[in-house]
PDB file of N, CA and C in Angstrom:
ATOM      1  N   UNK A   1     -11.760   7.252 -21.395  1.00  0.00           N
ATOM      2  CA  UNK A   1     -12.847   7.212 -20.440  1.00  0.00           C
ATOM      3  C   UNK A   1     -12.359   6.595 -19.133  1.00  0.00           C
ATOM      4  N   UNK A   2     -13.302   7.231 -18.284  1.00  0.00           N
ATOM      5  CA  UNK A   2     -12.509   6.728 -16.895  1.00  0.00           C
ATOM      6  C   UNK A   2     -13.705   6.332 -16.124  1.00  0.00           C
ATOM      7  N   UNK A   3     -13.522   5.273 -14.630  1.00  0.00           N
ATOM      8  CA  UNK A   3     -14.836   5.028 -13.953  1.00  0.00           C
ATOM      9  C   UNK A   3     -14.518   5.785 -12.720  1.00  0.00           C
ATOM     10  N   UNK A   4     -16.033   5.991 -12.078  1.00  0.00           N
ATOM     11  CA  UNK A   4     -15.867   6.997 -10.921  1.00  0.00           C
ATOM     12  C   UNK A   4     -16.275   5.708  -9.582  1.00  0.00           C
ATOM     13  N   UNK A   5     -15.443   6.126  -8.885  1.00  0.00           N
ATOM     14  CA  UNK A   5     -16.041   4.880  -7.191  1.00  0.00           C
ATOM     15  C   UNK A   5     -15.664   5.952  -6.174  1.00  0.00           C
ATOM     16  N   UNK A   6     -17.009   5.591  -5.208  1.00  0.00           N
ATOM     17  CA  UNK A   6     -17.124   5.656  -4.446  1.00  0.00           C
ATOM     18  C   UNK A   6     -16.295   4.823  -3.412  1.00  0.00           C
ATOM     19  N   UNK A   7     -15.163   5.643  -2.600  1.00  0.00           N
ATOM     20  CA  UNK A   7     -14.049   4.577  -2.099  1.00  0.00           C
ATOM     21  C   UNK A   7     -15.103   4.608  -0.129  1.00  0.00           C
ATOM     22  N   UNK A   8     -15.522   5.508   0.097  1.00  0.00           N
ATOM     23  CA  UNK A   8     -16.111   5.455   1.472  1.00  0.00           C
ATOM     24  C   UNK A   8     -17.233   4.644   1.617  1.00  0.00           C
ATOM     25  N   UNK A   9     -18.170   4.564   0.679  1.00  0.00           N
ATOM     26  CA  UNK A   9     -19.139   3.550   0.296  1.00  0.00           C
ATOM     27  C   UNK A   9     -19.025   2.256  -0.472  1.00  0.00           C
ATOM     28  N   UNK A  10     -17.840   2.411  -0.946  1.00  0.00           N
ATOM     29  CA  UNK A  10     -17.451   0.970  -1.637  1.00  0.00           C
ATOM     30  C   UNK A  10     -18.564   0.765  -2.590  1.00  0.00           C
ATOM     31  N   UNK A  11     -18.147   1.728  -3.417  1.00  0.00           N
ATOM     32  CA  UNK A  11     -19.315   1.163  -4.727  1.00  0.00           C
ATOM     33  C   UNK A  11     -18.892   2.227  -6.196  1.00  0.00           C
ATOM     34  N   UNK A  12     -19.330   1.546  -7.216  1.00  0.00           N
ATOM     35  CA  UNK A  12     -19.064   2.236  -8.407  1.00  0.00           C
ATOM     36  C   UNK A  12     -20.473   3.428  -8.386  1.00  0.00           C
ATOM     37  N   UNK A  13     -19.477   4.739  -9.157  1.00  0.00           N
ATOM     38  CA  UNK A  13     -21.106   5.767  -9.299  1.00  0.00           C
ATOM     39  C   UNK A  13     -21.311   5.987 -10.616  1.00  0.00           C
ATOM     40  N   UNK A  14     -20.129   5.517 -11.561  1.00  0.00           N
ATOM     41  CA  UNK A  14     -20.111   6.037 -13.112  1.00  0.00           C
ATOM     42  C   UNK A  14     -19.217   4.859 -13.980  1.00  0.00           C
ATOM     43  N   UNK A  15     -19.913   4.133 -14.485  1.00  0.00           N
ATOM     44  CA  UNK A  15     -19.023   3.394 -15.392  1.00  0.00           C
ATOM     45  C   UNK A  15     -18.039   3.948 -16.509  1.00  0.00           C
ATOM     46  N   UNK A  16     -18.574   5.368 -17.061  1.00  0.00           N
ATOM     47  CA  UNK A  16     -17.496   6.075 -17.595  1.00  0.00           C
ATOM     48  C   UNK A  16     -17.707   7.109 -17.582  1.00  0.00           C
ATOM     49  N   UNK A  17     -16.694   8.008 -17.477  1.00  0.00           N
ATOM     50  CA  UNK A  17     -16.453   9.449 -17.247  1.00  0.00           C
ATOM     51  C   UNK A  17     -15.410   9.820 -17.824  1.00  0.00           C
ATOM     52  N   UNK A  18     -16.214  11.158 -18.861  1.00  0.00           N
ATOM     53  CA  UNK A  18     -14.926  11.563 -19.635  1.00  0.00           C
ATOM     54  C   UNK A  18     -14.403  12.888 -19.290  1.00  0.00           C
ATOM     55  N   UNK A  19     -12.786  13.329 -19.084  1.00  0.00           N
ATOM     56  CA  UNK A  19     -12.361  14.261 -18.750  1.00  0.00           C
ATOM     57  C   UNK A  19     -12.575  15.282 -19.595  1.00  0.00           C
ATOM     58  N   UNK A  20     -12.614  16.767 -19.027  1.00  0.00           N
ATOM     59  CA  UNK A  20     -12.318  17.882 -19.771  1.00  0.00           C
ATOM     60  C   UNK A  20     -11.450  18.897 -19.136  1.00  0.00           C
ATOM     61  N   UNK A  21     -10.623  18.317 -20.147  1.00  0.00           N
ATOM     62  CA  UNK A  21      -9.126  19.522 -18.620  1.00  0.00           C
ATOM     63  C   UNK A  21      -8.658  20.622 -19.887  1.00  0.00           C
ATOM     64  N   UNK A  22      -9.178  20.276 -21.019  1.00  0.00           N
ATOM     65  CA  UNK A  22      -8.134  21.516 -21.914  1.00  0.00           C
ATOM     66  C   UNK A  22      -9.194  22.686 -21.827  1.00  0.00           C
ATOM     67  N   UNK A  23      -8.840  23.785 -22.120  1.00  0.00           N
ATOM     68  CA  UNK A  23      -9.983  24.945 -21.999  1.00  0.00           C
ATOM     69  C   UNK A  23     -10.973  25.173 -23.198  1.00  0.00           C
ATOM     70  N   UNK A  24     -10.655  24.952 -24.559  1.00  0.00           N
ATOM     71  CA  UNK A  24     -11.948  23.988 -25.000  1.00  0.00           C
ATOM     72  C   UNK A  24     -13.133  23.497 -24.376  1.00  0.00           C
ATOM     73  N   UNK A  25     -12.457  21.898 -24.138  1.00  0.00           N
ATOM     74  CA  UNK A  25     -13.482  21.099 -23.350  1.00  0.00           C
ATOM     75  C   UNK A  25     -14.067  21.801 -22.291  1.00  0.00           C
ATOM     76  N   UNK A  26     -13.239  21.955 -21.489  1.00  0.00           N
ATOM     77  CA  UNK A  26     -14.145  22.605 -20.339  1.00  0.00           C
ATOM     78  C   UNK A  26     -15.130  23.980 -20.949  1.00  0.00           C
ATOM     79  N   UNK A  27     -14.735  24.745 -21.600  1.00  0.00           N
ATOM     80  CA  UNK A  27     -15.846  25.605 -21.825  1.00  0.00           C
ATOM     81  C   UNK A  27     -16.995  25.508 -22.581  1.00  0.00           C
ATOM     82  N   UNK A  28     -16.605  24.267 -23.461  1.00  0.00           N
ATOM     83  CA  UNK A  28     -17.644  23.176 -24.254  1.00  0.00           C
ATOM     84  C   UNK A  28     -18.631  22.456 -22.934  1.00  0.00           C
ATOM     85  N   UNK A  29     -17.953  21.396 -22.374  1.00  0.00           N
ATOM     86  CA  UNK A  29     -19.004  20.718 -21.546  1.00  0.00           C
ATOM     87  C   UNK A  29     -19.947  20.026 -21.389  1.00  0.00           C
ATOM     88  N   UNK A  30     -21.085  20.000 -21.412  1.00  0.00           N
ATOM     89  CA  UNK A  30     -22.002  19.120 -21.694  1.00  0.00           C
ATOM     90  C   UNK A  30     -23.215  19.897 -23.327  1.00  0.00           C
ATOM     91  N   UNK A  31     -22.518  21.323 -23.423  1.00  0.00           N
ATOM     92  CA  UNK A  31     -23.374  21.666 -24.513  1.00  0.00           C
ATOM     93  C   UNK A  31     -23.068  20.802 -25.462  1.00  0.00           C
ATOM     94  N   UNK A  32     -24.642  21.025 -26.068  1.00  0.00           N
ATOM     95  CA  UNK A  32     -25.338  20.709 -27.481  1.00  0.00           C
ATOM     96  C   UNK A  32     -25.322  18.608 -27.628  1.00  0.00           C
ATOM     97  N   UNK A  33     -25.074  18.686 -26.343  1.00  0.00           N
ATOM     98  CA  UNK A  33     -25.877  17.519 -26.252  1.00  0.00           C
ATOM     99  C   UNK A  33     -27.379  17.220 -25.333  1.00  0.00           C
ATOM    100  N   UNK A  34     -27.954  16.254 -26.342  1.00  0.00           N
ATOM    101  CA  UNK A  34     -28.995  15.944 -26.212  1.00  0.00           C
ATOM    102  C   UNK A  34     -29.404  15.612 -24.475  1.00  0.00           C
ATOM    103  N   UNK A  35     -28.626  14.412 -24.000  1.00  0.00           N
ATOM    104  CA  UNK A  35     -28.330  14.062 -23.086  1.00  0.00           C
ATOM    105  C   UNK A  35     -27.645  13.003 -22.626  1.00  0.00           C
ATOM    106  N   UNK A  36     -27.150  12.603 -21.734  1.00  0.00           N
ATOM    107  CA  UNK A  36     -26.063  11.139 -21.069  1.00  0.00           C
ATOM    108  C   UNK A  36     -26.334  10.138 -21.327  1.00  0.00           C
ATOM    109  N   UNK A  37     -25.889   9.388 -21.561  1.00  0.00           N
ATOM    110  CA  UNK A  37     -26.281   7.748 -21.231  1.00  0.00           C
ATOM    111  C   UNK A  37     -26.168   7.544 -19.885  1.00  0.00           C
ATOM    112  N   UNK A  38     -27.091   6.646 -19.694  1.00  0.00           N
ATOM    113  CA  UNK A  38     -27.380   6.454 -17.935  1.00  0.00           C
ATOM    114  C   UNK A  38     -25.831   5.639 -17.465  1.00  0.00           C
ATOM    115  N   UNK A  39     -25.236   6.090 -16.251  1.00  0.00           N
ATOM    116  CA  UNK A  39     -23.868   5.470 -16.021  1.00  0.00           C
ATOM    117  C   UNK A  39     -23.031   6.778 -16.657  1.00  0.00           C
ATOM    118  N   UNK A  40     -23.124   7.476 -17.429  1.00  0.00           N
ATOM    119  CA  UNK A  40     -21.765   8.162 -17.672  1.00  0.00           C
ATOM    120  C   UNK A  40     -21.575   9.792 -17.073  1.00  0.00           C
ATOM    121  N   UNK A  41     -20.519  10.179 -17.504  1.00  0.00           N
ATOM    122  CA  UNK A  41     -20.004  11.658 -16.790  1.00  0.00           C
ATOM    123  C   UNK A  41     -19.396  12.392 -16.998  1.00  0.00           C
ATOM    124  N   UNK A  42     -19.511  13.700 -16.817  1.00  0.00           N
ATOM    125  CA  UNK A  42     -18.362  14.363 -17.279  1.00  0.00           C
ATOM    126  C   UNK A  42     -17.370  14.758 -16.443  1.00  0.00           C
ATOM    127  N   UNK A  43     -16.024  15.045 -16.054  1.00  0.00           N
ATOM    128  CA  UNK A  43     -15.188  15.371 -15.132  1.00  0.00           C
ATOM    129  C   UNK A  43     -14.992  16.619 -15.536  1.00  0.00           C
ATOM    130  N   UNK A  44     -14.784  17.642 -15.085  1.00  0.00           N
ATOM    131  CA  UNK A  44     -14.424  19.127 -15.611  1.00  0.00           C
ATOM    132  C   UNK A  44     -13.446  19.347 -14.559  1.00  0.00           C
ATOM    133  N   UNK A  45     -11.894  19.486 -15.030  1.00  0.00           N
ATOM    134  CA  UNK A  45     -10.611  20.171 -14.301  1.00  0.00           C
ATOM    135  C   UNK A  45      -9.840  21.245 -14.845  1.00  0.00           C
ATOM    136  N   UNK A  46      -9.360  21.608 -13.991  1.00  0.00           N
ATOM    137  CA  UNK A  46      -9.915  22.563 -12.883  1.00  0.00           C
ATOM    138  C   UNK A  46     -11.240  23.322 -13.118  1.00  0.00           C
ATOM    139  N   UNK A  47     -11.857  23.282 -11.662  1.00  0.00           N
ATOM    140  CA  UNK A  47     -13.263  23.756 -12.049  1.00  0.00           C
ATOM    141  C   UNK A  47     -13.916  24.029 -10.524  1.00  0.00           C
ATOM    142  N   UNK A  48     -14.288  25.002 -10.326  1.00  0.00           N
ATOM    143  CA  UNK A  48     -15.079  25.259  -8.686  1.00  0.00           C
ATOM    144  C   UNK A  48     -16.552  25.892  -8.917  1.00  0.00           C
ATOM    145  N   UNK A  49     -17.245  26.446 -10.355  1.00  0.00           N
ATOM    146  CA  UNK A  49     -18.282  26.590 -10.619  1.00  0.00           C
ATOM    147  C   UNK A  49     -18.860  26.331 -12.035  1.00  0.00           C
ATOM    148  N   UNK A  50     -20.252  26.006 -11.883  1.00  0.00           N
ATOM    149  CA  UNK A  50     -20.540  25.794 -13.445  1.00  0.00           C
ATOM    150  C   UNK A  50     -22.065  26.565 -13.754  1.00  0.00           C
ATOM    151  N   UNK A  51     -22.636  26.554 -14.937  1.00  0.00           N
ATOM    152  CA  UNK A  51     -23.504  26.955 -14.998  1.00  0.00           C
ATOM    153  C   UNK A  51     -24.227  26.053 -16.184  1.00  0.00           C
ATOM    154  N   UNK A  52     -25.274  25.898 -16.318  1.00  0.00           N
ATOM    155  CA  UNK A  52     -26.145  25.520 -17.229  1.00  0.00           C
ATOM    156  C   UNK A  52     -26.798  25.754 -18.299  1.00  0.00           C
ATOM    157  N   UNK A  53     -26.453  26.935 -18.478  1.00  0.00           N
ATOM    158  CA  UNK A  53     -27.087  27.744 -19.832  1.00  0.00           C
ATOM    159  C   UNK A  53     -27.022  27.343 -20.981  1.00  0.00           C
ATOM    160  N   UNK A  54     -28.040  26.930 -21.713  1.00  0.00           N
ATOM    161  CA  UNK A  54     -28.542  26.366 -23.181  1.00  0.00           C
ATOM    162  C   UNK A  54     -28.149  24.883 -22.579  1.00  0.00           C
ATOM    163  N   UNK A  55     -27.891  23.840 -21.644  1.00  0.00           N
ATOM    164  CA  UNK A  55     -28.312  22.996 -21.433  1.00  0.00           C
ATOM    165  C   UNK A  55     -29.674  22.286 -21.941  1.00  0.00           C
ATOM    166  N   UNK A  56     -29.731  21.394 -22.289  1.00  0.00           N
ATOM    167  CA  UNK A  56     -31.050  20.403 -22.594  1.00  0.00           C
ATOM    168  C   UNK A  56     -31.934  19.122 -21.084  1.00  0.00           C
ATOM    169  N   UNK A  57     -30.955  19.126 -20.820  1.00  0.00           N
ATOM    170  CA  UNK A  57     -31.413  18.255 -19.395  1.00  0.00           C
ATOM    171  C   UNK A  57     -31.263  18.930 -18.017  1.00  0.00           C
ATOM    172  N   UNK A  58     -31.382  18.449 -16.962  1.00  0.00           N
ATOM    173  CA  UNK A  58     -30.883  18.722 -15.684  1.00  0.00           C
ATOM    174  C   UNK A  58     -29.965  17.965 -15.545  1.00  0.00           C
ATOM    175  N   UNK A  59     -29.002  18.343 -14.193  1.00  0.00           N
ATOM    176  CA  UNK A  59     -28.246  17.698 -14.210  1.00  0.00           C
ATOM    177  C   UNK A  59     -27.545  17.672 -12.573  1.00  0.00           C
ATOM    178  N   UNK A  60     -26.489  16.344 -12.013  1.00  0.00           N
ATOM    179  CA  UNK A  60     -26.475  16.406 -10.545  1.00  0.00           C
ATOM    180  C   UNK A  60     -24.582  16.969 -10.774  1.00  0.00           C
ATOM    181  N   UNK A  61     -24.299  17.762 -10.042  1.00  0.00           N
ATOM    182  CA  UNK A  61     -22.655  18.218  -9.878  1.00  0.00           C
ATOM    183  C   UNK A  61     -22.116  17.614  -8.917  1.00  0.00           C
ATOM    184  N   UNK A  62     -20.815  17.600  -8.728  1.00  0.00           N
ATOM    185  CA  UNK A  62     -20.341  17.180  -7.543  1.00  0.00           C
ATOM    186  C   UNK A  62     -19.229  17.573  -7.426  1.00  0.00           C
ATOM    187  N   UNK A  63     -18.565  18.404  -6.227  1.00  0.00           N
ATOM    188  CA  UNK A  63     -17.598  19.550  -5.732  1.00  0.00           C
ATOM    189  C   UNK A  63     -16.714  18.707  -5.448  1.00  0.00           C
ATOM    190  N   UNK A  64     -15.489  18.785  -6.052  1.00  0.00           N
ATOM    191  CA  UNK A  64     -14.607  17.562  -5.317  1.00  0.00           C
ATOM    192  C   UNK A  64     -13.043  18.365  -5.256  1.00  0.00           C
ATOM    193  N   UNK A  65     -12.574  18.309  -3.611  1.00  0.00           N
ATOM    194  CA  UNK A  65     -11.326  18.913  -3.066  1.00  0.00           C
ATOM    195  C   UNK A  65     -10.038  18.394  -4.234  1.00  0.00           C
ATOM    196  N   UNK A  66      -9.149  18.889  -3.601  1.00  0.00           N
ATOM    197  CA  UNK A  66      -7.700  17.922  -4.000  1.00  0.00           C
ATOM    198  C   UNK A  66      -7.522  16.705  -3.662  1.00  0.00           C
ATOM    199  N   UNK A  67      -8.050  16.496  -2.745  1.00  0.00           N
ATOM    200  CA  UNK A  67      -7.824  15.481  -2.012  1.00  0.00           C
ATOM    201  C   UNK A  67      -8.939  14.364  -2.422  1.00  0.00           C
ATOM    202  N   UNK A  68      -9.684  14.687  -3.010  1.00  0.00           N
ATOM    203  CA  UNK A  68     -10.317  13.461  -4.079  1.00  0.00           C
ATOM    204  C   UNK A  68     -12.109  13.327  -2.785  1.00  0.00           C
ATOM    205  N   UNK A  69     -11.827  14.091  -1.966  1.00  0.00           N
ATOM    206  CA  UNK A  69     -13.263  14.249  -1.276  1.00  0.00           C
ATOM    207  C   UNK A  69     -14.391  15.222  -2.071  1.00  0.00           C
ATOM    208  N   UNK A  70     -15.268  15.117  -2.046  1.00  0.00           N
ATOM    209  CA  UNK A  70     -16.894  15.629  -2.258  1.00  0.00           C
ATOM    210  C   UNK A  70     -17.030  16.636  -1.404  1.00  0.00           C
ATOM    211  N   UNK A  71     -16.657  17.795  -1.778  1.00  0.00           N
ATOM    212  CA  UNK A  71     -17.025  18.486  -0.726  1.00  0.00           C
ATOM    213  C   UNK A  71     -18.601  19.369  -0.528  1.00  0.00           C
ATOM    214  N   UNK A  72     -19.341  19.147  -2.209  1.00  0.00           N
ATOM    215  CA  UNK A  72     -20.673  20.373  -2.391  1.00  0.00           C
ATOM    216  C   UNK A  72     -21.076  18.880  -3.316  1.00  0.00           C
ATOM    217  N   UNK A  73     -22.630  18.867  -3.369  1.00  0.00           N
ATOM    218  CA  UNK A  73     -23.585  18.204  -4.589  1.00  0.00           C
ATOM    219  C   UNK A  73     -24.420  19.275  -4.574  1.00  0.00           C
ATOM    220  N   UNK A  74     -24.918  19.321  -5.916  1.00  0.00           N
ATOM    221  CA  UNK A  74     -25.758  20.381  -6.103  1.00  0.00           C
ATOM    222  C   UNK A  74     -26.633  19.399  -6.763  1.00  0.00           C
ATOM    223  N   UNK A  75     -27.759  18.566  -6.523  1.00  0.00           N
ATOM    224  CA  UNK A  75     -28.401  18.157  -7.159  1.00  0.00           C
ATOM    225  C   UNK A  75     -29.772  18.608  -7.954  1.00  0.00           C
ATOM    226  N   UNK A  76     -30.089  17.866  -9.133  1.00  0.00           N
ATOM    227  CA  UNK A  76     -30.834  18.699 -10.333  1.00  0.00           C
ATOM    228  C   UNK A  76     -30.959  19.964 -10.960  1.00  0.00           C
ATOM    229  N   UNK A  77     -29.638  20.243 -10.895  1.00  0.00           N
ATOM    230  CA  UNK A  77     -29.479  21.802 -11.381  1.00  0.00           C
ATOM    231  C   UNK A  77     -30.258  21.662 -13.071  1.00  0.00           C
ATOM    232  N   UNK A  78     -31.216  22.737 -12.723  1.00  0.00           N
ATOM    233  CA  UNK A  78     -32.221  22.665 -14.255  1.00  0.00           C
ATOM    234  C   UNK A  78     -31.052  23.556 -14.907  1.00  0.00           C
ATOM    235  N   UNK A  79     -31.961  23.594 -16.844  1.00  0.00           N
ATOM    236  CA  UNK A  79     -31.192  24.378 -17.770  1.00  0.00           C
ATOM    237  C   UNK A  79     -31.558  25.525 -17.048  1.00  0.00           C
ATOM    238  N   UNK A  80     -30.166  26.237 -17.830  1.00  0.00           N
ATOM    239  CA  UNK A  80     -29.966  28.057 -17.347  1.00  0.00           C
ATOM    240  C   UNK A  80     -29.808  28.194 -15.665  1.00  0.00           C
ATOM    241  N   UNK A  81     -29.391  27.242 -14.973  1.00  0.00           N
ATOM    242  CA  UNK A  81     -29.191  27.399 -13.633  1.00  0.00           C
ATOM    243  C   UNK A  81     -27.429  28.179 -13.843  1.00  0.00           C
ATOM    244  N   UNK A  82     -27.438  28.596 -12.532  1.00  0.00           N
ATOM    245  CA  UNK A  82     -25.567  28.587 -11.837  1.00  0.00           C
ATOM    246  C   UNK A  82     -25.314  28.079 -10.630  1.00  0.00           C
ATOM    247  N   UNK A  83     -24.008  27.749 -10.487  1.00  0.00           N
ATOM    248  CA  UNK A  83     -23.770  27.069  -9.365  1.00  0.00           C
ATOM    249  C   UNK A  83     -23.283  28.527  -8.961  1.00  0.00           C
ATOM    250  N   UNK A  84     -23.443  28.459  -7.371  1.00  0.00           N
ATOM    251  CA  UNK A  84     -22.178  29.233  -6.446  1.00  0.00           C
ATOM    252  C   UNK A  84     -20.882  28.764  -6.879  1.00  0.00           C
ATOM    253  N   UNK A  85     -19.661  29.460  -6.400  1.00  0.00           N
ATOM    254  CA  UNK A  85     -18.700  29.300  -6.592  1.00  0.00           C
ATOM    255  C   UNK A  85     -18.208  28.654  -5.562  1.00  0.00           C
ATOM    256  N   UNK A  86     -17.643  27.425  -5.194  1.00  0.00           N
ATOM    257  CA  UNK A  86     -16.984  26.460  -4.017  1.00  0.00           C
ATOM    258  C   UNK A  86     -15.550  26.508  -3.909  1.00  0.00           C
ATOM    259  N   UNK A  87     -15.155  27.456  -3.395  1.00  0.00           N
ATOM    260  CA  UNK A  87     -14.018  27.739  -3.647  1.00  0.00           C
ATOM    261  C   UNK A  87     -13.092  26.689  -2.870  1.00  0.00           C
ATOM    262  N   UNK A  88     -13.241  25.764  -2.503  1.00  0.00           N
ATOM    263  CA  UNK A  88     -12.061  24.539  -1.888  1.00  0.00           C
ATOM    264  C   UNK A  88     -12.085  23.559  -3.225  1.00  0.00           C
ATOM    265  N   UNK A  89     -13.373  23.927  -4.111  1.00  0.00           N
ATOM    266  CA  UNK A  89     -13.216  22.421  -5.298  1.00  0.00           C
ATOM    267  C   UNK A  89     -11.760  22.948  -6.373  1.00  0.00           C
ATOM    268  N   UNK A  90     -11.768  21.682  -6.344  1.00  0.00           N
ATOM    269  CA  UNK A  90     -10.769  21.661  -7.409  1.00  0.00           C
ATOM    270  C   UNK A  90     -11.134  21.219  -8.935  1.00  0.00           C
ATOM    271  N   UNK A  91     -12.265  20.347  -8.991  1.00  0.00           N
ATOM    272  CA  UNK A  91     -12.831  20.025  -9.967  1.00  0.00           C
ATOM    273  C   UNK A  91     -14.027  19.548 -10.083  1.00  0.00           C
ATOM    274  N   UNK A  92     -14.987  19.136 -11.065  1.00  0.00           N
ATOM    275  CA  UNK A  92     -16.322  18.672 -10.716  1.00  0.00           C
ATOM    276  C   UNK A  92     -16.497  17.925 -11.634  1.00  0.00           C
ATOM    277  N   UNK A  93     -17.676  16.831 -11.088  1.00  0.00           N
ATOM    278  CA  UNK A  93     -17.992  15.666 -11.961  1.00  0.00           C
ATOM    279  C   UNK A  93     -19.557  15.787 -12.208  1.00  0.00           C
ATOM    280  N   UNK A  94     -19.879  15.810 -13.555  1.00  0.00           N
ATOM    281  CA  UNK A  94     -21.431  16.091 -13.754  1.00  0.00           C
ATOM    282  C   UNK A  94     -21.743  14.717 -14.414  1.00  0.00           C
ATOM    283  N   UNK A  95     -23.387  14.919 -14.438  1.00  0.00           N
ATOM    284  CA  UNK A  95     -23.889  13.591 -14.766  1.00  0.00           C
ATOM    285  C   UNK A  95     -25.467  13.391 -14.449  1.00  0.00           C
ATOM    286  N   UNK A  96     -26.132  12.482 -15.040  1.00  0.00           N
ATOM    287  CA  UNK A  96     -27.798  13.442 -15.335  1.00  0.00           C
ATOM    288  C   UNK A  96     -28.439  13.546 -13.859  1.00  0.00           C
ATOM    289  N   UNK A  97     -29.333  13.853 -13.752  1.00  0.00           N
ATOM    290  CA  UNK A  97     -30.028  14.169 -12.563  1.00  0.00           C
ATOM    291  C   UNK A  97     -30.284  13.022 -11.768  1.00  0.00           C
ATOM    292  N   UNK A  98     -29.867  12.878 -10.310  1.00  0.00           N
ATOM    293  CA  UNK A  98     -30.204  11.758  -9.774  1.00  0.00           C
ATOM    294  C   UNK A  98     -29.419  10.379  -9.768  1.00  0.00           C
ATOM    295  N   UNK A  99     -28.117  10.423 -10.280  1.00  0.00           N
ATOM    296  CA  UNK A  99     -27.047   9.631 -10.987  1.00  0.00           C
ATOM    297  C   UNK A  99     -26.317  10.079  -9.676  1.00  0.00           C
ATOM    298  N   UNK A 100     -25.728  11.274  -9.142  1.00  0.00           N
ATOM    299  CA  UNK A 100     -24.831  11.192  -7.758  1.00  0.00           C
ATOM    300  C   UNK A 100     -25.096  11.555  -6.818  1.00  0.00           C
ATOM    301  N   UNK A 101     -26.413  12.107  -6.793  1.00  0.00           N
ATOM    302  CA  UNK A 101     -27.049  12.314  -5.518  1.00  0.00           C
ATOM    303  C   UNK A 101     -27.786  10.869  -5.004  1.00  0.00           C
ATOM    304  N   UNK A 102     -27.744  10.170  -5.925  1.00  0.00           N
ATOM    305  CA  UNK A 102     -28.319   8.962  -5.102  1.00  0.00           C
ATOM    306  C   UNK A 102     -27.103   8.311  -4.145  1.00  0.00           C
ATOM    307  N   UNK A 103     -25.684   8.394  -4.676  1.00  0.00           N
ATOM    308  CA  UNK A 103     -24.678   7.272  -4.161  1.00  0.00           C
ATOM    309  C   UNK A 103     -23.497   8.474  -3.883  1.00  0.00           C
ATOM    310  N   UNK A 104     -23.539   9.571  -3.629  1.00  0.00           N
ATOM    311  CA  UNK A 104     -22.502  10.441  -3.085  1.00  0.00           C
ATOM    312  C   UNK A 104     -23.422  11.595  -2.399  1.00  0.00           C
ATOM    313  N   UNK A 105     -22.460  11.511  -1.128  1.00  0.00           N
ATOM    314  CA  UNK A 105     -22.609  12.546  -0.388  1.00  0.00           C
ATOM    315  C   UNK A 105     -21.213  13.607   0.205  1.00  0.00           C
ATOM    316  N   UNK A 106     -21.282  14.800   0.723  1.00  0.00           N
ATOM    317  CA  UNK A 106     -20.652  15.679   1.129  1.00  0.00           C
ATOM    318  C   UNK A 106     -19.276  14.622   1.935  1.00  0.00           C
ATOM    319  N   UNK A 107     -18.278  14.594   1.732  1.00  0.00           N
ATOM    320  CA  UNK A 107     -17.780  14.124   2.617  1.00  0.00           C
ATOM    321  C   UNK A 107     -16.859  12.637   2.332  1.00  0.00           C
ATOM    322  N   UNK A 108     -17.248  12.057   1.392  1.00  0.00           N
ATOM    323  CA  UNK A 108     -17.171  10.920   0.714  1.00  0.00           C
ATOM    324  C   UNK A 108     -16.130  11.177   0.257  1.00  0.00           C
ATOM    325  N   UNK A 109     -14.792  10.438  -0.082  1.00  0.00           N
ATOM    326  CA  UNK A 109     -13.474   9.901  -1.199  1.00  0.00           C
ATOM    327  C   UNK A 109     -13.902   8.915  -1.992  1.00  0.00           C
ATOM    328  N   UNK A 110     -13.464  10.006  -3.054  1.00  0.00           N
ATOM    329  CA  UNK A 110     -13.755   9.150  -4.655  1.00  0.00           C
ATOM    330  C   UNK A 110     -12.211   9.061  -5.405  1.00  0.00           C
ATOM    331  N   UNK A 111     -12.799   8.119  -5.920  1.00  0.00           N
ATOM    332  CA  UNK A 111     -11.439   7.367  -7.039  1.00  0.00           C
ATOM    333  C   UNK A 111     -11.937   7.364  -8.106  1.00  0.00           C
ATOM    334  N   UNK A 112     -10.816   8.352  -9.667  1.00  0.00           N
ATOM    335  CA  UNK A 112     -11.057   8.452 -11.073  1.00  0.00           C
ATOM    336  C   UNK A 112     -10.221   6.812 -11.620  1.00  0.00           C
ATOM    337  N   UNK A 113     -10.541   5.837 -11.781  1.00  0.00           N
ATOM    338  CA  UNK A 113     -10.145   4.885 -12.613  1.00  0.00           C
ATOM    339  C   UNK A 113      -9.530   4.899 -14.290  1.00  0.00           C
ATOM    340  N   UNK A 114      -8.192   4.699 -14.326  1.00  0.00           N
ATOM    341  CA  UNK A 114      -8.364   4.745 -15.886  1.00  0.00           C
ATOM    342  C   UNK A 114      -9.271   3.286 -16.453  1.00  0.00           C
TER     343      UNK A 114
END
């Protein structure tokens, strides 16, 4: 597990966040769970779109370059939503609704903590 900060705002957004970089995980994701514990996240790499289908909650995304910037939030994407495709992300960090749209915006450098 890893923590997510906000390095432009100087503040923590996720006390833990767990990666999904094998293609498994990533095509697994947040299915067939219930829902998050408040504070946590998922990281999905490589990744520039997602979708929601058979989801149980809503949920906030966040588009993040190579370069460790925010470049898209898509906040409260309901079940069975899709994202557009952001083609500069390199990966995305999900997490329940209202969790990174409160403390990240477009533009922002973030730091994955082990």
């Amino acid at each position: 597990m890893c923590m997510l900060l906000n390095i432009t705002k100087e503040c923590e957004v996720l006390d833990s966040v767990e990666v999904a970089s094998t293609f498994v995980k990533r095509l697994k994701g947040l299915l067939g769970r219930d829902s998050l514990a408040i504070g946590n996240g998922l990281l999905i790499k490589p990744c520039n779109s997602v979708h929601c289908f058979f989801m149980k909650f809503p949920i906030d995304v966040a588009f993040v370059d190579k370069n460790n910037r925010v470049v898209r939030i898509i906040g409260n994407m309901k079940p069975g939503s899709i994202s557009p495709i952001i083609s500069s992300a390199h990966f995305v960090i999900e997490a329940n609704a209202g969790e990174l749209t409160s403390c990240l915006e477009a533009g922002d450098e973030i730091k994955i903590y082990n």
